[in-house]
N, C-alpha and C. Protein backbone atom coordinates (compact mmCIF):
# COMPACT_ATOMS: atom_id res chain seq x y z
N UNK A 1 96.92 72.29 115.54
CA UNK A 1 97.29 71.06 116.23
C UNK A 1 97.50 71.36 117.71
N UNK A 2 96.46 70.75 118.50
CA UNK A 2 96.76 70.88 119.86
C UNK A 2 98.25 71.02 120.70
N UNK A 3 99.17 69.30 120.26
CA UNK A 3 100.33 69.44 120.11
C UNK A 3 101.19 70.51 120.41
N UNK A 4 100.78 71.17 119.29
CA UNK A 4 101.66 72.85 119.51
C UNK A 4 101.77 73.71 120.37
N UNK A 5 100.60 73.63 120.92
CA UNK A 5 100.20 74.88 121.88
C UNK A 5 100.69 74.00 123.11
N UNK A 6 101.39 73.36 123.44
CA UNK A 6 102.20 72.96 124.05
C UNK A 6 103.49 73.26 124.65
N UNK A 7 103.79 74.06 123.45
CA UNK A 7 105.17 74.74 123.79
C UNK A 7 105.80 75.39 124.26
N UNK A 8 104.42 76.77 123.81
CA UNK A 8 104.75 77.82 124.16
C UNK A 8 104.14 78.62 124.68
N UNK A 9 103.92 80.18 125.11
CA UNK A 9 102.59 80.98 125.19
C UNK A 9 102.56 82.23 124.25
N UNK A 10 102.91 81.75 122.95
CA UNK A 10 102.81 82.33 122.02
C UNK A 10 101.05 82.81 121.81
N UNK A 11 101.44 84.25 120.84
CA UNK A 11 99.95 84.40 120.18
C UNK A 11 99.63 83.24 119.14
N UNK A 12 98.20 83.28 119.54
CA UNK A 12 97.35 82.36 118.54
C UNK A 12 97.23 83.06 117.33
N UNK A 13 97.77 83.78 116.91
CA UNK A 13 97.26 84.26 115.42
C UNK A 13 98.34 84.38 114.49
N UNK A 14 97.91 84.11 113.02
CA UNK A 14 98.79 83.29 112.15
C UNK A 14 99.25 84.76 111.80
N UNK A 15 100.70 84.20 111.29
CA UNK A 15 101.62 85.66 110.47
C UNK A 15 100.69 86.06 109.49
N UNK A 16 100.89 87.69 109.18
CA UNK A 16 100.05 87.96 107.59
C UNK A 16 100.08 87.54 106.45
N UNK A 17 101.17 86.73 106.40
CA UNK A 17 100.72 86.62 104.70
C UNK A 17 100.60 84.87 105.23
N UNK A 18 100.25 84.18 106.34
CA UNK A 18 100.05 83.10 106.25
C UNK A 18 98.46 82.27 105.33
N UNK A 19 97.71 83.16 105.54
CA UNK A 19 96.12 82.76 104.60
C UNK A 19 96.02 83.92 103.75
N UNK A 20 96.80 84.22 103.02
CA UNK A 20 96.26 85.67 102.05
C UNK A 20 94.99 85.39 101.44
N UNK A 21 94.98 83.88 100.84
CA UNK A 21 93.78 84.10 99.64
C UNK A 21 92.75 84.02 100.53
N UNK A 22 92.64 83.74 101.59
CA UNK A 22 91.50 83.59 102.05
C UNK A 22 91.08 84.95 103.09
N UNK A 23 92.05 85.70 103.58
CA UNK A 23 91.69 86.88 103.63
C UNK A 23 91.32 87.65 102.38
N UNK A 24 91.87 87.83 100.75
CA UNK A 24 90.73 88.15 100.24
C UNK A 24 89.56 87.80 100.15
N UNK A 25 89.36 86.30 100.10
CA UNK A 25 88.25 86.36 100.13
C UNK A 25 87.04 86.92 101.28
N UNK A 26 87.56 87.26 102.51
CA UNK A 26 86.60 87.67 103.53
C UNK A 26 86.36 88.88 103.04
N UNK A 27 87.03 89.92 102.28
CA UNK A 27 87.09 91.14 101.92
C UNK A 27 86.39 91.70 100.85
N UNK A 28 86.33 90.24 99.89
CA UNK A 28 85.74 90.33 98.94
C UNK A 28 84.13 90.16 99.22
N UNK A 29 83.78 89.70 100.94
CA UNK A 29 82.13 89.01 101.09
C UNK A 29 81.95 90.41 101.18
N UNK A 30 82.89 91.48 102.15
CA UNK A 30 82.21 92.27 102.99
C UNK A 30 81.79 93.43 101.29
N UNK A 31 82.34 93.25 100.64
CA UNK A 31 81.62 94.11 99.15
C UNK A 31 80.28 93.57 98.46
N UNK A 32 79.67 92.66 99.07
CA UNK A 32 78.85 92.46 98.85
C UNK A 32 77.30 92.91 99.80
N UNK A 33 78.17 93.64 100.75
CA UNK A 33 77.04 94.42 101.79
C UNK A 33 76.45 95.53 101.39
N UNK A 34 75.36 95.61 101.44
CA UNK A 34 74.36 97.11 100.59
C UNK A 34 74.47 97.97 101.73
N UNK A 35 74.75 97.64 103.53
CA UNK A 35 73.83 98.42 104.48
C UNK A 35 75.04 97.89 105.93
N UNK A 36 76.50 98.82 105.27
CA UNK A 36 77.62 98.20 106.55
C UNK A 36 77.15 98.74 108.23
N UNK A 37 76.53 98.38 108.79
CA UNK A 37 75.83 98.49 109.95
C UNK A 37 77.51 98.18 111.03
N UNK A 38 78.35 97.35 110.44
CA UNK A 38 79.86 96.82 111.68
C UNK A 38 79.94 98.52 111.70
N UNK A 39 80.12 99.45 110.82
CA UNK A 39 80.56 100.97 111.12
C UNK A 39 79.53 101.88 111.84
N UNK A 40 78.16 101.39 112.37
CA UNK A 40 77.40 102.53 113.09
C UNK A 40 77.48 102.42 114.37
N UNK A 41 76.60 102.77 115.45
CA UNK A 41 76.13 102.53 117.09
C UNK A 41 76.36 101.30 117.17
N UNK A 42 75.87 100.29 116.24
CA UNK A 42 75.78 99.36 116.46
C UNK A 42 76.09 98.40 116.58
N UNK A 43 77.38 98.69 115.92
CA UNK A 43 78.74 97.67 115.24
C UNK A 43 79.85 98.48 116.12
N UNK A 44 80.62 99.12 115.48
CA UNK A 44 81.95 99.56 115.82
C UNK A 44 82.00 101.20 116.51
N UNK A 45 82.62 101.23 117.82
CA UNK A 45 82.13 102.05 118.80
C UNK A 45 83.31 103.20 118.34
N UNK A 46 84.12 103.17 117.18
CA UNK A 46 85.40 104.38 117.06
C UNK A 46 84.58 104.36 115.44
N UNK A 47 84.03 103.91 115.37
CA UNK A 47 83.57 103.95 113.94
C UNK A 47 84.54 103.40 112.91
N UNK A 48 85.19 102.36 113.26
CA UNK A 48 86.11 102.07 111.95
C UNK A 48 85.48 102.06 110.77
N UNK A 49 86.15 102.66 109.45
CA UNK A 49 85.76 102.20 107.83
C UNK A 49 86.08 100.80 107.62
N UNK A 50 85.49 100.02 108.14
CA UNK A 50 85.78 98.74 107.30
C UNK A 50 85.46 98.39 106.36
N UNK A 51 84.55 98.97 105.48
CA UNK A 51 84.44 98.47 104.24
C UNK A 51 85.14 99.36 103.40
N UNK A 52 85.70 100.37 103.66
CA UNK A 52 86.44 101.13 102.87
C UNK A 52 88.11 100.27 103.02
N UNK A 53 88.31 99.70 104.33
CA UNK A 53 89.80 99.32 103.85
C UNK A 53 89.71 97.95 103.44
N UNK A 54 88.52 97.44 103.85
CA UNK A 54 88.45 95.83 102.89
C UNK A 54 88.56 95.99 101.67
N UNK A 55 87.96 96.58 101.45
CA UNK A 55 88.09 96.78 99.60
C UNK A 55 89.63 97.02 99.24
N UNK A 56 90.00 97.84 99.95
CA UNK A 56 91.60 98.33 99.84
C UNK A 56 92.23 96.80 99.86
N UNK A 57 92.18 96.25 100.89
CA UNK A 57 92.77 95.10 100.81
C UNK A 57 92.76 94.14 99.64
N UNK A 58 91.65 94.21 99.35
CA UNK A 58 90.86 92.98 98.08
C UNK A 58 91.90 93.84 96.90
N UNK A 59 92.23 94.66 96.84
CA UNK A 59 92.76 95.60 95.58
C UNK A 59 93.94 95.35 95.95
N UNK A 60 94.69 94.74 96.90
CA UNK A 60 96.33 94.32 97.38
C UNK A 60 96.27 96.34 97.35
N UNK A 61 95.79 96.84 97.74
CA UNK A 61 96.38 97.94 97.92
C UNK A 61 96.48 98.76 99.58
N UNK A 62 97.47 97.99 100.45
CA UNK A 62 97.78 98.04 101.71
C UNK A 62 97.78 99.29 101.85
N UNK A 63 99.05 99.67 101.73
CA UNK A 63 99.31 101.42 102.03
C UNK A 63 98.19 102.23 102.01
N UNK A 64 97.10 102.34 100.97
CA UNK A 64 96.08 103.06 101.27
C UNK A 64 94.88 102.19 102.32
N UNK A 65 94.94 101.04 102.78
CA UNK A 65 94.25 100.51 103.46
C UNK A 65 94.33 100.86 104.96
N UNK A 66 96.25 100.96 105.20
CA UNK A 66 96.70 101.43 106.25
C UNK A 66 95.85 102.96 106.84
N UNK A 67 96.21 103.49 105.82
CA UNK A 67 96.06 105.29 106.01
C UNK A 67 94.33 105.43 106.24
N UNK A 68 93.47 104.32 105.84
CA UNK A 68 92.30 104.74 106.03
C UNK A 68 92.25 103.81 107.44
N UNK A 69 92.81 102.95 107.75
CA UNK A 69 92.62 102.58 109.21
C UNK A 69 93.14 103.48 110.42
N UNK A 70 93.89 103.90 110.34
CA UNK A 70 94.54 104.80 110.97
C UNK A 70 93.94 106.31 111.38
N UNK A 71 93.35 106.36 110.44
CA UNK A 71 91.79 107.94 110.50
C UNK A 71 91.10 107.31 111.62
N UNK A 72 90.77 106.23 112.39
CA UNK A 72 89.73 106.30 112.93
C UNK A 72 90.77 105.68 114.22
N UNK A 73 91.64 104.88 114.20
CA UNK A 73 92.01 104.39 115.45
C UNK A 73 93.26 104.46 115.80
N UNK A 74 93.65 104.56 116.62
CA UNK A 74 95.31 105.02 117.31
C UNK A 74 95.66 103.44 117.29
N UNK A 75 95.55 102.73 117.77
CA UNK A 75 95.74 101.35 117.79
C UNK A 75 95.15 99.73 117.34
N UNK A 76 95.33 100.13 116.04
CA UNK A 76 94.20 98.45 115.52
C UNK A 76 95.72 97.62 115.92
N UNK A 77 96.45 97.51 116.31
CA UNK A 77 97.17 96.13 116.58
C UNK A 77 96.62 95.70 117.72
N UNK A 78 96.48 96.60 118.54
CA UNK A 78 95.93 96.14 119.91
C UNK A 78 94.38 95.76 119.72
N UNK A 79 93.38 96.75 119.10
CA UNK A 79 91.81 96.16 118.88
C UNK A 79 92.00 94.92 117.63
N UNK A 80 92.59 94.55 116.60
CA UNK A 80 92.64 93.82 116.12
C UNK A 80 92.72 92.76 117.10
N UNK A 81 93.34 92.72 117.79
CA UNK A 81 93.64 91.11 118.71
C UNK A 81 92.41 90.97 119.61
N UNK A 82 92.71 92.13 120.66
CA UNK A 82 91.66 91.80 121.45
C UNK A 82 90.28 92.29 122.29
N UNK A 83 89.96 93.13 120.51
CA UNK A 83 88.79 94.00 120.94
C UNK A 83 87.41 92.49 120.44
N UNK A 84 86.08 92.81 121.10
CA UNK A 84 85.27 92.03 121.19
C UNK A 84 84.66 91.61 119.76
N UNK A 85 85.22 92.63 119.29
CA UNK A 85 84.29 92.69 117.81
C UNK A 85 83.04 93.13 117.51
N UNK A 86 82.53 93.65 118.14
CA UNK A 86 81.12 94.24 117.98
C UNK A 86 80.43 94.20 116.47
N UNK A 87 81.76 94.73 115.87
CA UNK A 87 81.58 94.82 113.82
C UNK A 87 81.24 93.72 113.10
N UNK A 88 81.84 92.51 114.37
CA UNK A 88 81.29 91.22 113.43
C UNK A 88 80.10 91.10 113.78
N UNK A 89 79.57 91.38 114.94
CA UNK A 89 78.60 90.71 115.47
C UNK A 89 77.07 91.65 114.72
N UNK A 90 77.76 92.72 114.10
CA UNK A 90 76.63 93.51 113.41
C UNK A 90 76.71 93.05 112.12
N UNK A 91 77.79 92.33 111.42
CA UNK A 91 78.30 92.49 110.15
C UNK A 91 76.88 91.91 109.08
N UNK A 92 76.42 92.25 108.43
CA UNK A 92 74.84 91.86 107.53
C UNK A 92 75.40 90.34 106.91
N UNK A 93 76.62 90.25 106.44
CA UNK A 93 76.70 88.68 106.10
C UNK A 93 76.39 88.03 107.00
N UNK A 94 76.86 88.07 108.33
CA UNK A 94 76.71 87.04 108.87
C UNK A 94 75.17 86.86 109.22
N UNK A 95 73.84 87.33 108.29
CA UNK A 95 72.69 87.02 108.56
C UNK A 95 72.41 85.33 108.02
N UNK A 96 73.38 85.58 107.01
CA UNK A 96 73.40 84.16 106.36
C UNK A 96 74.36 83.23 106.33
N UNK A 97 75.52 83.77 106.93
CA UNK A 97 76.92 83.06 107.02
C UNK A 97 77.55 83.36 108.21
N UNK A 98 78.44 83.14 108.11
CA UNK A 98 79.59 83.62 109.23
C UNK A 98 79.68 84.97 108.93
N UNK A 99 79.93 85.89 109.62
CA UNK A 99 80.20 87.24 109.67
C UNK A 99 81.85 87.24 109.00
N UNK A 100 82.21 88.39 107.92
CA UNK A 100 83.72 88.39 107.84
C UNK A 100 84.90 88.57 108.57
N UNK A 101 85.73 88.42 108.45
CA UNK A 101 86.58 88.05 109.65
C UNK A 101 87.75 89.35 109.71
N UNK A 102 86.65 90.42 110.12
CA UNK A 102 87.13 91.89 110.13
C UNK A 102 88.29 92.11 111.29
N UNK A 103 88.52 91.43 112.28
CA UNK A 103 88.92 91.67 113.35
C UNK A 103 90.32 91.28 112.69
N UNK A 104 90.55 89.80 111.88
CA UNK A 104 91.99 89.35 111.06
C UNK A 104 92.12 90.32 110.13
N UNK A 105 91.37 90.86 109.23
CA UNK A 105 92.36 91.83 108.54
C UNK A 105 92.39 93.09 109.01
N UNK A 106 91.89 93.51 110.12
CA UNK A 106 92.48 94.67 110.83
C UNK A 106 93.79 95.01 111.43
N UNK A 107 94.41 93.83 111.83
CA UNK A 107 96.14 93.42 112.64
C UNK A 107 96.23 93.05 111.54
N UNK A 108 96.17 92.61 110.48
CA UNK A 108 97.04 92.04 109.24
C UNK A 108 97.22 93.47 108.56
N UNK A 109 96.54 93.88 108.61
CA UNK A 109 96.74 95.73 108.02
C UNK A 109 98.07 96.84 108.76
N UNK A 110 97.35 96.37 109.78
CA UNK A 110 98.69 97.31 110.52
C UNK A 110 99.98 96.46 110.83
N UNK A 111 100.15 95.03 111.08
CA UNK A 111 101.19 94.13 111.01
C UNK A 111 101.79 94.35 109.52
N UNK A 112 101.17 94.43 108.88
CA UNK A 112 102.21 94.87 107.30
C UNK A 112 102.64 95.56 107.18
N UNK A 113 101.70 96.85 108.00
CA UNK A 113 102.44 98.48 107.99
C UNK A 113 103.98 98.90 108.89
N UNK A 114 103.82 97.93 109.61
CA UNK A 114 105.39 97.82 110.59
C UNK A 114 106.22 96.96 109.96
N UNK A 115 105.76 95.65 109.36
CA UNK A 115 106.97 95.05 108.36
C UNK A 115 107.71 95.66 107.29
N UNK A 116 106.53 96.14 106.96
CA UNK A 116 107.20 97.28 105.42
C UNK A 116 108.04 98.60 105.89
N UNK A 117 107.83 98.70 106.56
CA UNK A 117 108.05 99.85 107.34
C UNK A 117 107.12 101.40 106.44
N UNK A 118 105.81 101.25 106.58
CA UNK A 118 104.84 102.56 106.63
C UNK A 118 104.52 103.55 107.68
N UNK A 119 104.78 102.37 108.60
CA UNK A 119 104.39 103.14 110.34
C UNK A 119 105.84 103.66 111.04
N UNK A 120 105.72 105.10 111.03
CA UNK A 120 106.48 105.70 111.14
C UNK A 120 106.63 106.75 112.39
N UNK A 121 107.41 107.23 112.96
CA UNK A 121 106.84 107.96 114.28
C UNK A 121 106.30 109.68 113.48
N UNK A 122 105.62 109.77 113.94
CA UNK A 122 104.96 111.26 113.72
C UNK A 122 105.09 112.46 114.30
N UNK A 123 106.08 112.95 114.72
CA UNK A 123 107.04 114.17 115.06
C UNK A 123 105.81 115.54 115.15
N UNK A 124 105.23 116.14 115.74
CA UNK A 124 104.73 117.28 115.51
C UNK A 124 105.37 118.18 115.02
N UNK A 125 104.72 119.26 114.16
CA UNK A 125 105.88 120.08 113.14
C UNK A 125 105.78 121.53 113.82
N UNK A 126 104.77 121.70 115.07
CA UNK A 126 105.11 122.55 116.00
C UNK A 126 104.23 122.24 117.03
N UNK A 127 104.78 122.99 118.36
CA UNK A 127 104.87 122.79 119.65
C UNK A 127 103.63 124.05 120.35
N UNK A 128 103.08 123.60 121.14
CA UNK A 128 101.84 124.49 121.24
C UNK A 128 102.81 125.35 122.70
N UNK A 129 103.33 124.77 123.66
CA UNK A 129 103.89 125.29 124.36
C UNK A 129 103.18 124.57 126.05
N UNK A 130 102.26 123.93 125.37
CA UNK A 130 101.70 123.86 127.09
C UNK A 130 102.58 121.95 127.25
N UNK A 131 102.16 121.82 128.44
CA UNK A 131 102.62 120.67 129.18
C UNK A 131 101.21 119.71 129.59
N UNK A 132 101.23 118.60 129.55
CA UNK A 132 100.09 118.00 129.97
C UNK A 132 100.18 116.95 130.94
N UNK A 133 99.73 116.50 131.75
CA UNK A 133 100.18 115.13 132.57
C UNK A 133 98.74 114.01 132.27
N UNK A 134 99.43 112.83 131.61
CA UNK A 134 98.38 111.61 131.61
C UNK A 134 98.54 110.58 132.95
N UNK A 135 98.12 110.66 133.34
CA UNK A 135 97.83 109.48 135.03
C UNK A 135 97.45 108.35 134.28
N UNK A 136 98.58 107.36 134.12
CA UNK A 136 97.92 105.64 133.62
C UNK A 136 98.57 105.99 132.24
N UNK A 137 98.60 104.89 131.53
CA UNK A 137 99.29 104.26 130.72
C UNK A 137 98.84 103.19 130.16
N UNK A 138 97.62 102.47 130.28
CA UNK A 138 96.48 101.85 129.69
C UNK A 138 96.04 102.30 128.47
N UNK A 139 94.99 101.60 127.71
CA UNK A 139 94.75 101.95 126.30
C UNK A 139 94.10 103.21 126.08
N UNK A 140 93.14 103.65 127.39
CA UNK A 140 92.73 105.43 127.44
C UNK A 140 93.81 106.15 127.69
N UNK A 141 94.95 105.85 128.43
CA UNK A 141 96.09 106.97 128.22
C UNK A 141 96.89 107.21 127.75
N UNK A 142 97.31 105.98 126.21
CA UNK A 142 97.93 105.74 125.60
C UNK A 142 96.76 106.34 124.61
N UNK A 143 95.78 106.27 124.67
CA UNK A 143 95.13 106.95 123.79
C UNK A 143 95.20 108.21 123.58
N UNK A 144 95.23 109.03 124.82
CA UNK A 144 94.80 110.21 125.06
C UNK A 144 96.15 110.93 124.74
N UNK A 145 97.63 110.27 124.99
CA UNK A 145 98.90 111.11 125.09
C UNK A 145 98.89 110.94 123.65
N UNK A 146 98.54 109.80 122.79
CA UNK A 146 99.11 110.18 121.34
C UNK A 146 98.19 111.27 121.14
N UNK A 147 96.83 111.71 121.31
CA UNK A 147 95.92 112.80 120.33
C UNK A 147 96.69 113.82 120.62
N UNK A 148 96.87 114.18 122.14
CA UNK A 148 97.37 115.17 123.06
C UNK A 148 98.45 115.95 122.18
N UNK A 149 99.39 114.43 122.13
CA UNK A 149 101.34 114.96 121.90
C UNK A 149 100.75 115.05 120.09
N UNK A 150 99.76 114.50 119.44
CA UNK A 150 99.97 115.17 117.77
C UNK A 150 99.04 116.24 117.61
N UNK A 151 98.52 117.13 118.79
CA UNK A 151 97.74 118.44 118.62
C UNK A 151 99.12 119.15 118.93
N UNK A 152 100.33 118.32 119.81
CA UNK A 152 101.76 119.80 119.78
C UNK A 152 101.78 119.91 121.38
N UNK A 153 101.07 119.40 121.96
CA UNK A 153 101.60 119.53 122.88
C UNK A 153 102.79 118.87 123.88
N UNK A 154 103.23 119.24 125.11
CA UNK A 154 104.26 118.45 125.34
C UNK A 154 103.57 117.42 126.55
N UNK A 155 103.45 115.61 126.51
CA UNK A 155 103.01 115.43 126.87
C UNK A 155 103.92 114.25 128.19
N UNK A 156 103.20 114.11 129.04
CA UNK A 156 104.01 112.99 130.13
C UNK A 156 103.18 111.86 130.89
N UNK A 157 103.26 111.18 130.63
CA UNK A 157 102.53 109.70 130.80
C UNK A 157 102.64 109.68 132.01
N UNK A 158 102.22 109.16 133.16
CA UNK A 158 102.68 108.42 135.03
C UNK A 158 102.32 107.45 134.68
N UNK A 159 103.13 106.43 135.49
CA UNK A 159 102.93 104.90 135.40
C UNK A 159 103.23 104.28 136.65
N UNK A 160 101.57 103.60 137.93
CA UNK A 160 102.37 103.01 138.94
C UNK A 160 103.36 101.92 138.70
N UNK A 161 103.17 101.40 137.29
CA UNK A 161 103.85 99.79 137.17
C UNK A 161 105.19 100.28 136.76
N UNK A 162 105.69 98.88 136.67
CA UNK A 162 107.33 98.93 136.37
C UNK A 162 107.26 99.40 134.82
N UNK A 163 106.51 99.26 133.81
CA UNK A 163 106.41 99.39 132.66
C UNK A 163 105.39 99.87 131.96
N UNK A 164 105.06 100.76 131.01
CA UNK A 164 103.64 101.51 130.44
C UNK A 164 103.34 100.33 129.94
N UNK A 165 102.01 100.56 129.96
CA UNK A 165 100.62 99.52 128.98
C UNK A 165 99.60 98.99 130.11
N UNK A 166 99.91 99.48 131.29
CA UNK A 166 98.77 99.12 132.01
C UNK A 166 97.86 97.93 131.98
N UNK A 167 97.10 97.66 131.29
CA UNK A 167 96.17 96.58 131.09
C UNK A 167 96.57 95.88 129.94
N UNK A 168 96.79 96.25 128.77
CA UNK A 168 97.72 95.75 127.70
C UNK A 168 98.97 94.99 127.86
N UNK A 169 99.64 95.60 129.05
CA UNK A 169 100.98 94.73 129.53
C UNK A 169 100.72 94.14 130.55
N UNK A 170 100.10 93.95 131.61
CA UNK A 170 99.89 93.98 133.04
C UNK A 170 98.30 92.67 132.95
N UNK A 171 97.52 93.18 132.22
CA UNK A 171 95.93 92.14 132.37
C UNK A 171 95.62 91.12 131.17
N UNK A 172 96.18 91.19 130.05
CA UNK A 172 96.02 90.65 128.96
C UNK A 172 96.83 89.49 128.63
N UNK A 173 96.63 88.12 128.72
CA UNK A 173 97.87 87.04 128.27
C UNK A 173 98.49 86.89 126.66
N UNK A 174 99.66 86.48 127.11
CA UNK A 174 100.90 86.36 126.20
C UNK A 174 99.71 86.12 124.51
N UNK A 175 99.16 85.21 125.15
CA UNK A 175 98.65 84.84 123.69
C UNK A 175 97.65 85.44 123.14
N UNK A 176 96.79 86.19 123.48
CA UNK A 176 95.99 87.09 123.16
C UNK A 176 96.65 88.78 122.35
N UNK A 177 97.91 88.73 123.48
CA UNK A 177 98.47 90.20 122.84
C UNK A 177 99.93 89.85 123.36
N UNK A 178 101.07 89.93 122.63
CA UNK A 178 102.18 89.76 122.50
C UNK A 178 102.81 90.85 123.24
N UNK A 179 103.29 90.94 124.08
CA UNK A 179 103.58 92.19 125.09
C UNK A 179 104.76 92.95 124.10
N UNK A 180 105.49 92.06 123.15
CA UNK A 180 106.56 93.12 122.35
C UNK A 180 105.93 94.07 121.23
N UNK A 181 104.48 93.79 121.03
CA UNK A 181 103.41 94.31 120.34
C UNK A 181 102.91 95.81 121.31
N UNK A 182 103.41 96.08 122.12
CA UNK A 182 102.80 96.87 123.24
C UNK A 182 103.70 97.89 123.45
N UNK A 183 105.22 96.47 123.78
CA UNK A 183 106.19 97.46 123.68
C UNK A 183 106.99 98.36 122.18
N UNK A 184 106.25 97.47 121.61
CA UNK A 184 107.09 98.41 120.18
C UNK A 184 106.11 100.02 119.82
N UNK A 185 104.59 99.94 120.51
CA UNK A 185 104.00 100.96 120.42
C UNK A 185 104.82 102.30 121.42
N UNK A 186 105.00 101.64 122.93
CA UNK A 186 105.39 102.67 123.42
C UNK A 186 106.27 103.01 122.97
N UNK A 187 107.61 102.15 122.05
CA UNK A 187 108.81 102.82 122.09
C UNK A 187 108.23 104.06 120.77
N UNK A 188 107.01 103.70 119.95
CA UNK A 188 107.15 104.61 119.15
C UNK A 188 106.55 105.87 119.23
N UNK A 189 105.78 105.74 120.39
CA UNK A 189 105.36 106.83 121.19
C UNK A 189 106.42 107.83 121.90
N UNK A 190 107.08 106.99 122.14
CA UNK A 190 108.42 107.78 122.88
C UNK A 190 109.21 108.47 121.86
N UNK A 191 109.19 108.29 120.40
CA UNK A 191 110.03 108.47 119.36
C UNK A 191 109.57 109.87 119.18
N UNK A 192 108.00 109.60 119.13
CA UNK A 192 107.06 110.62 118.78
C UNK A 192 107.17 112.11 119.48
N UNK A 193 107.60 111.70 120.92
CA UNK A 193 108.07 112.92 121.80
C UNK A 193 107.25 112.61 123.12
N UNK A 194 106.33 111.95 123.34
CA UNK A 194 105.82 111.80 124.30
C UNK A 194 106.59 110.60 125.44
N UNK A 195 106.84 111.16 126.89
CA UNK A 195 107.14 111.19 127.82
C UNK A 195 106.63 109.58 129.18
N UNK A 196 107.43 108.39 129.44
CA UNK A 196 106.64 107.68 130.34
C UNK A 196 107.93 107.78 131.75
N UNK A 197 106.60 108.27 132.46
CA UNK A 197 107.74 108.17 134.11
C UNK A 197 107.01 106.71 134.93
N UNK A 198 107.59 105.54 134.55
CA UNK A 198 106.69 104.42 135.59
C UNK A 198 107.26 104.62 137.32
N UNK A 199 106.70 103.38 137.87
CA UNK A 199 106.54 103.30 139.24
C UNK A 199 106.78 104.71 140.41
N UNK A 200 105.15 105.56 139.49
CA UNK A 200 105.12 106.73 140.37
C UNK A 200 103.55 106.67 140.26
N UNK A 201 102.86 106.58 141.77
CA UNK A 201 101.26 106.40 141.94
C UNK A 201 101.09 107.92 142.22
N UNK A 202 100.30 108.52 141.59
CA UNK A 202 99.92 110.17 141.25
C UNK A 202 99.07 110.17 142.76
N UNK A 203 98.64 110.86 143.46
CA UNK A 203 98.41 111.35 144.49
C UNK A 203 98.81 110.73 145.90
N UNK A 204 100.25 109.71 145.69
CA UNK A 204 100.60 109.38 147.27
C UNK A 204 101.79 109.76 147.42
């Protein structure tokens, strides 16, 4: 209802368990694909398994849906919202239909995994000894400090802005990506052991 969006600058996207049956059913099309092309060059550029955690899903079996999303991407809350989709746009149903609506049960996967509480901070169980410095705080350096800080090392973010997320917090609107969605990553990054120093521009 137009109406609504009136109010506020809330995200446009419905809570998880608001359409369940009909997220199985998108889960249930993508098992009907002989030739998942959303996972090659051509489709999905981190290679997500999506047909391995659709199925998971279709089986109500989250927790293992989580753990296989998570093998391939540091952040589906953030590509769930507002990555382009490439996966749909390869997806083989949509030769004849709408493509499945991989991008909704990707944030409905990891949005469950923080309600339930699955997503947990990940502590390295030892310390390599070196020090690293990430320049930026955007989704490549938020990328790069989680691989960094869970190979053991000790890692430290720079941030010119008042706050990490760079483009995630700073370029992206309210309704597309929920900035407490951004901030609940860094805080769990920070849990994790990794380090943010903002409003410091690295070579001035």
């Amino acid at each position: 209802e137009p109406s609504e969006r009136l109010t506020d600058w809330g995200e446009i996207y419905t809570p998880v368990k608001a359409h369940d049956v009909e997220r199985k059913r998108q889960s249930a099309r993508c098992m009907d694909c002989g030739t998942p092309f959303c996972q090659t060059h051509s489709g999905c550029p981190i290679h997500n398994l999506m047909p391995e955690w659709n199925e998971l899903v279709f089986k109500e079996q989250w927790k293992s849906a989580l753990d296989r999303l998570l093998t391939t991407n540091n952040f589906p809350e953030f590509t769930g919202r507002v990555c382009p989709a490439p996966c749909e746009g390869a997806c083989v149903a949509g030769l004849v239909a709408a493509p499945v609506t991989i991008k909704n049960i990707e944030y409905s996967i990891i949005d469950r995994g923080f309600q339930e509480g699955w997503v947990k901070p990940r502590i390295p169980k030892e310390r390599s000894g070196a020090t690293i410095a990430v320049v930026g705080s955007g989704p490549a350096g938020l990328a790069a400090a989680d691989e960094l800080n869970q190979m053991g090392h000790k890692v430290t973010v720079f941030e010119r802005d008042s706050k990490p997320g760079g483009l995630l917090m700073f370029g992206i609107p309210n309704m597309k990506l929920d900035k407490r969605v951004v901030q609940r990553r860094v805080e769990l990054l920070q849990a994790e052991g990794v380090d943010f120093i903002c409003n410091v521009e690295v070579g001035k």
